[in-house]
Protein backbone atom coordinates (compact mmCIF):
# COMPACT_ATOMS: atom_id res chain seq x y z
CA UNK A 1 40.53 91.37 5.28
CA UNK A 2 44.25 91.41 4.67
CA UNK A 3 43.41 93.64 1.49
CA UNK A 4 41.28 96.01 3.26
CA UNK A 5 43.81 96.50 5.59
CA UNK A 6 46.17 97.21 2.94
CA UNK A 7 44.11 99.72 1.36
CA UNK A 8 43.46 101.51 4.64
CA UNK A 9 47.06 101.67 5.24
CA UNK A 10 47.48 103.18 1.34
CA UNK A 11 44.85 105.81 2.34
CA UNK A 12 46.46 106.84 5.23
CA UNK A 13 50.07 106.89 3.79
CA UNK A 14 49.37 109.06 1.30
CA UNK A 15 47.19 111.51 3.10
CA UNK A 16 50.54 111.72 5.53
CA UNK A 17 52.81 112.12 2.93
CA UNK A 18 51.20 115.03 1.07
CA UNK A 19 50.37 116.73 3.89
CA UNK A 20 53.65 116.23 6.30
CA UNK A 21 56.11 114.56 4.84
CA UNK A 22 55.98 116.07 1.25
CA UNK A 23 56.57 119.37 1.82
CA UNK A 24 59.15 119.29 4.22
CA UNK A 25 61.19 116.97 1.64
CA UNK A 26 60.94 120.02 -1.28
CA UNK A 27 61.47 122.67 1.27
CA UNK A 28 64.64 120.97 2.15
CA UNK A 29 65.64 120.55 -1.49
CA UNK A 30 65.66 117.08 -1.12
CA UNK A 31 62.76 116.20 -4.41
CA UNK A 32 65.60 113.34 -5.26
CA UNK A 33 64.74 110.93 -2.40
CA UNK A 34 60.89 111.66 -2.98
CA UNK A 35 60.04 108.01 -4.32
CA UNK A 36 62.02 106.83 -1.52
CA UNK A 37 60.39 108.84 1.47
CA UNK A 38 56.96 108.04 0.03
CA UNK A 39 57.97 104.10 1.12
CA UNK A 40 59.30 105.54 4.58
CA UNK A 41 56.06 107.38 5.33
CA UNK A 42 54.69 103.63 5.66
CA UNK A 43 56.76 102.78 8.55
CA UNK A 44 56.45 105.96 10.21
CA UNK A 45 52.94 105.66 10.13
CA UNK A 46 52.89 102.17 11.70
CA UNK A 47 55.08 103.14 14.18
CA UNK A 48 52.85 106.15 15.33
CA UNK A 49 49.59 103.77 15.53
CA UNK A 50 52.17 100.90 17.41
CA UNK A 51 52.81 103.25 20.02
CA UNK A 52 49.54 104.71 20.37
CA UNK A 53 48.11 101.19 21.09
CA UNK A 54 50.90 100.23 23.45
CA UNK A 55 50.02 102.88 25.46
CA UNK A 56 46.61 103.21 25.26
CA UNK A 57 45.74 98.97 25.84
CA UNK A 58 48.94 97.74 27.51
CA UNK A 59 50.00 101.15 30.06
CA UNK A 60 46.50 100.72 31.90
CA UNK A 61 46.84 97.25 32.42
CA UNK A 62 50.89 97.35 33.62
CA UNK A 63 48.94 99.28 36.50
CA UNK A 64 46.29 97.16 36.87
CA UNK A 65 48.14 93.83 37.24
CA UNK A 66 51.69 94.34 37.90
CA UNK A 67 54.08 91.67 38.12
CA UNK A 68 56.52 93.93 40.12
CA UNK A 69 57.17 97.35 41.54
CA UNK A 70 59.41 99.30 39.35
CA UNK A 71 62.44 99.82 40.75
CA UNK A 72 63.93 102.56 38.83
CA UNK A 73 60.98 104.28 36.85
CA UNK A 74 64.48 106.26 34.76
CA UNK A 75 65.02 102.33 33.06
CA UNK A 76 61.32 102.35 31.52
CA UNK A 77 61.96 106.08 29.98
CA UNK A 78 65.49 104.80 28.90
CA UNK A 79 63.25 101.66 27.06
CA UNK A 80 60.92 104.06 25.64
CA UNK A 81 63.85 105.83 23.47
CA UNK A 82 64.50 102.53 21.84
CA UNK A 83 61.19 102.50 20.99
CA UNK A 84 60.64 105.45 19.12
CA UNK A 85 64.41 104.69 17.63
CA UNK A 86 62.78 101.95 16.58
CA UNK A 87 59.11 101.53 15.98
CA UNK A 88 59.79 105.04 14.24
CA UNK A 89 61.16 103.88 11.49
CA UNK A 90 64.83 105.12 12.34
CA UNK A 91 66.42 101.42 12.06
CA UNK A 92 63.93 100.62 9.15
CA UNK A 93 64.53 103.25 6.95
CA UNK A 94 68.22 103.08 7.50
CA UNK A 95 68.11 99.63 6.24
CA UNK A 96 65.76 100.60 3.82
CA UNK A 97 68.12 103.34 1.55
CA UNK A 98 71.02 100.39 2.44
CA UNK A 99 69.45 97.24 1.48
CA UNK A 100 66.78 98.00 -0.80
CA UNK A 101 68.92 99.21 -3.52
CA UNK A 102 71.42 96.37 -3.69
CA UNK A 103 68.01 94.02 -3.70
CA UNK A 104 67.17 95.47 -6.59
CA UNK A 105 70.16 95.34 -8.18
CA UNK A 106 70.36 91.65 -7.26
CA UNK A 107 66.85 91.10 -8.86
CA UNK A 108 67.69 92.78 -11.90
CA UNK A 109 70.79 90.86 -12.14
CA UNK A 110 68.80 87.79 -11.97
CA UNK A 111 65.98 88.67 -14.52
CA UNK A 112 68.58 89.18 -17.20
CA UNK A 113 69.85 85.90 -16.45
CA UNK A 114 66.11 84.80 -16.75
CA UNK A 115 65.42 83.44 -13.43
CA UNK A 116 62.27 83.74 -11.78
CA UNK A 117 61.97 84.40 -8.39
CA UNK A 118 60.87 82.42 -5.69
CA UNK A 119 56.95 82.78 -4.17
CA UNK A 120 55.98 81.26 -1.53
CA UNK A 121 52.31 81.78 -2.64
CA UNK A 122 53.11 79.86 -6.22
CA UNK A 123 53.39 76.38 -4.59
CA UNK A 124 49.42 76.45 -4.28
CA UNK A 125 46.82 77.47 -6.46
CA UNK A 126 44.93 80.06 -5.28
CA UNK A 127 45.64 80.45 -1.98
CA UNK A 128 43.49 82.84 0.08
CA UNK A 129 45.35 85.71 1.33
CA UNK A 130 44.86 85.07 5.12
CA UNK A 131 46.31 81.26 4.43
CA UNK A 132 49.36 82.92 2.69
CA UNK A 133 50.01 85.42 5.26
CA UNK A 134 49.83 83.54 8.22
CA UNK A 135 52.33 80.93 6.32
CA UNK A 136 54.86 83.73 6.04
CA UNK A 137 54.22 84.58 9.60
CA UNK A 138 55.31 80.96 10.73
CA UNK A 139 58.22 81.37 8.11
CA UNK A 140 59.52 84.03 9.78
CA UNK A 141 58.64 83.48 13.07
CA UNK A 142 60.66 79.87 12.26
CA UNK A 143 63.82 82.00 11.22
CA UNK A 144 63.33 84.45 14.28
CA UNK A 145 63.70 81.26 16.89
CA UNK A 146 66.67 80.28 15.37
CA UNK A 147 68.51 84.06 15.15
CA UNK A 148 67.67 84.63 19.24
CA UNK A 149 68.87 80.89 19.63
CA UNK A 150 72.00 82.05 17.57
CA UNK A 151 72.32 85.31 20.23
CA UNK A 152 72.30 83.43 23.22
CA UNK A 153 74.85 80.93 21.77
CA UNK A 154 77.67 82.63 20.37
CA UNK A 155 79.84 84.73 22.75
CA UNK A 156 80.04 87.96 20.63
CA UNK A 157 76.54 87.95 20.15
CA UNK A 158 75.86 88.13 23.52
CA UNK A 159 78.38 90.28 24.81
CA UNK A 160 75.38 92.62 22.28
CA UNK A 161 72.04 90.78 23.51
CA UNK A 162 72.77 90.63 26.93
CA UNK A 163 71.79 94.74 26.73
CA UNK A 164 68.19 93.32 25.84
CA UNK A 165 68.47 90.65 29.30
CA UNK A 166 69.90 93.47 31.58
CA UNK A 167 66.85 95.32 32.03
CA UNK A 168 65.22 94.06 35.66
CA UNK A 169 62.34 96.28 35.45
CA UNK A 170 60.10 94.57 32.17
CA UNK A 171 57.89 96.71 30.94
CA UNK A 172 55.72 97.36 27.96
CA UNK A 173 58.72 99.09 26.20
CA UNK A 174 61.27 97.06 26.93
CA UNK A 175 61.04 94.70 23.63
CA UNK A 176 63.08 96.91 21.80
CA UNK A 177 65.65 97.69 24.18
CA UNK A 178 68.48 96.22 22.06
CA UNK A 179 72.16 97.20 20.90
CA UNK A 180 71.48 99.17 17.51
CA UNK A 181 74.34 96.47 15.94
CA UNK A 182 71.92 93.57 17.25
CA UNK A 183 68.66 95.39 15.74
CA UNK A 184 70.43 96.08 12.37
CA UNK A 185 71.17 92.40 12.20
CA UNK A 186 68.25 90.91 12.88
CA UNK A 187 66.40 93.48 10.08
CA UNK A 188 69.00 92.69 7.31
CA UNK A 189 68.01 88.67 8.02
CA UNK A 190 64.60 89.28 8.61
CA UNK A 191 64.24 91.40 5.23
CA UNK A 192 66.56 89.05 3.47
CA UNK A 193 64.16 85.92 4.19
CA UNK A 194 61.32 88.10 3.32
CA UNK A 195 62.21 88.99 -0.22
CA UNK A 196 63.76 85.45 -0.58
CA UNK A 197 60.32 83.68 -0.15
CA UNK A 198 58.03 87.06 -1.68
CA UNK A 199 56.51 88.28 0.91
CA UNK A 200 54.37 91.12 -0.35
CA UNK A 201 55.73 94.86 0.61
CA UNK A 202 52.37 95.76 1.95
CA UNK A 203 51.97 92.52 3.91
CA UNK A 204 55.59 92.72 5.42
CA UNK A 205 54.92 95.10 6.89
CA UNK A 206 51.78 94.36 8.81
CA UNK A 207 53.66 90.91 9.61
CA UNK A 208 56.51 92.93 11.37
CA UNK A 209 53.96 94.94 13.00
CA UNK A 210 51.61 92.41 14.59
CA UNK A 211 55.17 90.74 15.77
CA UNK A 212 56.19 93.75 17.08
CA UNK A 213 52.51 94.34 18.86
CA UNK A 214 52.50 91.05 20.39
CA UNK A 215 56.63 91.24 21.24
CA UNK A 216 55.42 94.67 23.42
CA UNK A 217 52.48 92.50 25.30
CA UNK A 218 55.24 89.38 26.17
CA UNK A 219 57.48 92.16 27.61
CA UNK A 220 54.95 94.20 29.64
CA UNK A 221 54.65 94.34 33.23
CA UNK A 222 51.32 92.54 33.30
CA UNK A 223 50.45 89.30 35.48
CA UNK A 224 49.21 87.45 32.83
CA UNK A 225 49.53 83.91 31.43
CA UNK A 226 47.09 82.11 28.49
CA UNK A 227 46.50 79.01 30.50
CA UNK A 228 48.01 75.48 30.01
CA UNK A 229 46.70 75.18 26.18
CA UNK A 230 47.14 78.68 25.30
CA UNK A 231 50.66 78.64 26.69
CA UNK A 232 51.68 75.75 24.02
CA UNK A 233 50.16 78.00 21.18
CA UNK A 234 51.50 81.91 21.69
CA UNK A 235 53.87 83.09 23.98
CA UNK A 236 52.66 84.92 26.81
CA UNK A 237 53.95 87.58 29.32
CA UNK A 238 54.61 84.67 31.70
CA UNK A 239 56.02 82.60 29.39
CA UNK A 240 58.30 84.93 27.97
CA UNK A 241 59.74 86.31 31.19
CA UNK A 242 60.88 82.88 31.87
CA UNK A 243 63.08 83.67 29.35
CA UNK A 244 64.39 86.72 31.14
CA UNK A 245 64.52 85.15 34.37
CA UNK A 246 67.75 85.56 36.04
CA UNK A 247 70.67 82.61 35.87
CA UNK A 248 67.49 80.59 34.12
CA UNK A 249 66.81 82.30 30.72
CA UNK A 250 69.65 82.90 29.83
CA UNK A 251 72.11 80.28 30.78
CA UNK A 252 71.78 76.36 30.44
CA UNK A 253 70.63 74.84 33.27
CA UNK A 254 71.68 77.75 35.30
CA UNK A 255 75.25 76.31 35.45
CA UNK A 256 76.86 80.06 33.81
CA UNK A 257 77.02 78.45 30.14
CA UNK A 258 74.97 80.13 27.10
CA UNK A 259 72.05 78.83 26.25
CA UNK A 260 68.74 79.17 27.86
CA UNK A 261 65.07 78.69 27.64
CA UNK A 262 61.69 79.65 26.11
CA UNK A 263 63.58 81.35 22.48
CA UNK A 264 60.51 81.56 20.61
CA UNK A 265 59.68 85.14 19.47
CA UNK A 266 55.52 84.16 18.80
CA UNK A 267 55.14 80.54 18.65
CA UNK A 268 56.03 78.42 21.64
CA UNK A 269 55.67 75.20 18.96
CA UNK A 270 59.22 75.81 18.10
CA UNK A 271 60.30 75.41 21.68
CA UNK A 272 58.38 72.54 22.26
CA UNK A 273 59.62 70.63 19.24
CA UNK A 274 63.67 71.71 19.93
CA UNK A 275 62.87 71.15 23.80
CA UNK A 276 63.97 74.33 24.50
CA UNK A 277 60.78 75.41 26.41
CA UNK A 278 60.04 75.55 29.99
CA UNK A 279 56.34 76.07 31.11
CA UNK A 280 56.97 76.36 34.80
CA UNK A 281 53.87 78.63 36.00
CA UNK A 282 56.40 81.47 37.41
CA UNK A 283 56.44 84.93 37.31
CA UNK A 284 60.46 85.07 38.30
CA UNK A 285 62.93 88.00 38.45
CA UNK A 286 64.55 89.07 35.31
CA UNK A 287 67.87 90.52 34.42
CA UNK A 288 71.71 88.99 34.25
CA UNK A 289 73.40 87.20 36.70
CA UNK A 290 76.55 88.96 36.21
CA UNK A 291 74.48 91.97 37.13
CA UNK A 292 74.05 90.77 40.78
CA UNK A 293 77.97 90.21 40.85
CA UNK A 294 78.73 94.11 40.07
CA UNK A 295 78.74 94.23 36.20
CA UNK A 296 77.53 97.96 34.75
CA UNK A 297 75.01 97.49 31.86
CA UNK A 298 74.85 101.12 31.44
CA UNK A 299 71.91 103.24 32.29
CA UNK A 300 71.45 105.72 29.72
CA UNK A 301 71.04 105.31 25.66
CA UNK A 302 74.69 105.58 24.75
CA UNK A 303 76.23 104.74 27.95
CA UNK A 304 74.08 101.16 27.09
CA UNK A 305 75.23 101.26 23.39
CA UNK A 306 78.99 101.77 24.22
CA UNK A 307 79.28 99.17 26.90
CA UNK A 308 77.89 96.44 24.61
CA UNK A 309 80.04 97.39 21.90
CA UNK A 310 82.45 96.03 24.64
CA UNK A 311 81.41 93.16 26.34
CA UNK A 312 81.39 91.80 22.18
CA UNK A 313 85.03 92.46 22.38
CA UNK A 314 85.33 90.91 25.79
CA UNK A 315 83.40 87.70 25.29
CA UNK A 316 84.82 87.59 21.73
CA UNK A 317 88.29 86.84 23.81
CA UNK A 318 87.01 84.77 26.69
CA UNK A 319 83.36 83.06 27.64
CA UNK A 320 81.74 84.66 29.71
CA UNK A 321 80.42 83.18 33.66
């Protein structure tokens, strides 16, 4: 199955390429980045079918079952431009031209050294695609609970995340709604791991797309939970916005220190085990507390960018309350 999807995804990459991508690339004289923008086509494409099904499975249902009235309906078309920034390709292929090369200079390195890299796959014999991929999955997804632990737990970091928290009208877009110096972060780690363990190029990227699929659902404004078993074994809307909950999700024991609740990106196992999860069957408010007291987040793009840029300088200096 894994393979098929693969080879559907190689079909439709190449069709895009030849006839989109390829011939504005030679028309622009730029034939020297033609190898590279043959790779980029990949994302794009997964980014176009990403928000397609967003808005075609998750929009009807945000009106079917809201959890809440929005507010200011200018915050979920402010959300939607970190989207397409995003699911795009824009912060991919940025790190893509910037990481990719020194990778492969790394790898070189290390095969004229003669050492063998790391796969994952290698520890078994013969392990069925599906088993491997969903192992990388919990890899990742592993790594993932620790980096948003790691944002909510170092001042700096959160003077940057906190741009993610601020947003008290959820909705299906709001998952990427992050400082671009948070996003490049997590992509250079996420990547890193990847190669570092040999994930597949073709099945990276369907593992960062089914994340990023199921990251959109936990955002939306839907009234929806997975019941008590469910609950314990993928994070749900509910479950998630317990993490966004105001003075709750984001501070420990709602006493104004960092920390917080319910950090698992997929997998609420990790939460359980690190008792870090909270199942209470709420659907609460979400935002930051300082928020209520007067603090500006910002309401458009840059305006959002720039003030996070410095409220990491701020908390850098003092912790924030």
């Amino acid at each position: 199955m894994i393979q098929f999807f693969l080879d559907l995804l190689g079909q439709a990459q190449g069709w895009l390429f030849e006839n989109a991508i390829q011939p504005v690339i030679y028309y622009t004289g730029m034939g020297d980045i033609t190898e590279e923008a043959f790779e980029g086509t990949e994302w794009l494409l997964i980014g176009i079918a990403e928000l397609l099904l967003i808005f075609l499975v998750l929009r009807p249902l945000e009106a079917a079952i809201p959890v809440h009235k929005f507010t200011d309906k200018r915050a979920r078309w402010n959300d939607f431009t970190y989207t397409v920034i995003q699911r795009l390709g824009l912060i991919p292929l940025a790190l893509f031209f910037t990481l990719d090369p020194v990778m492969d200079a790394i790898a070189g390195a290390l095969r004229m050294e003669g050492v063998r890299p790391f796969n994952l796959e290698n520890l078994v014999t013969d392990m069925h695609p599906l088993a491997s991929f969903a192992i990388y999955l919990m890899v990742l997804d592993f790594a993932d609970y620790w980096f948003h632990r790691a944002q909510h737990k170092f001042n700096w970091w959160w003077g940057l995340h906190s741009l993610h928290h601020s947003q008290q009208n959820m909705n299906l877009w709001s998952d990427d709604r992050n400082h671009l110096l948070d996003d490049l972060l997590r992509d250079i780690v996420m990547a890193v791991l990847a190669l570092a363990i040999g994930v597949p190029p073709g099945q990276y990227v369907l593992l960062v797309s089914l994340s990023r699929i199921l990251q959109s659902l936990q955002h939306a404004n839907v009234r929806v939970h997975f019941g008590p078993i469910g609950e314990r074994l993928l994070v749900s809307p509910r479950y998630h916005r317990m993490h966004h909950a105001i003075g709750v999700g984001h501070e420990s024991k709602g006493k104004g220190t960092l920390g917080g609740c319910n950090f698992a990106v997929l997998f609420p196992i990790w939460d359980i085990l690190f008792r870090t999860a909270n199942f209470t069957p709420r659907f609460e408010a979400t935002g930051v507390r300082d928020q209520l007291e007067g603090r500006d987040y910002g309401r458009g793009f840059w305006a959002q960018q720039w003030l996070g840029l410095k409220r990491m300088f701020e908390y850098m200096r003092k912790k924030p309350s």
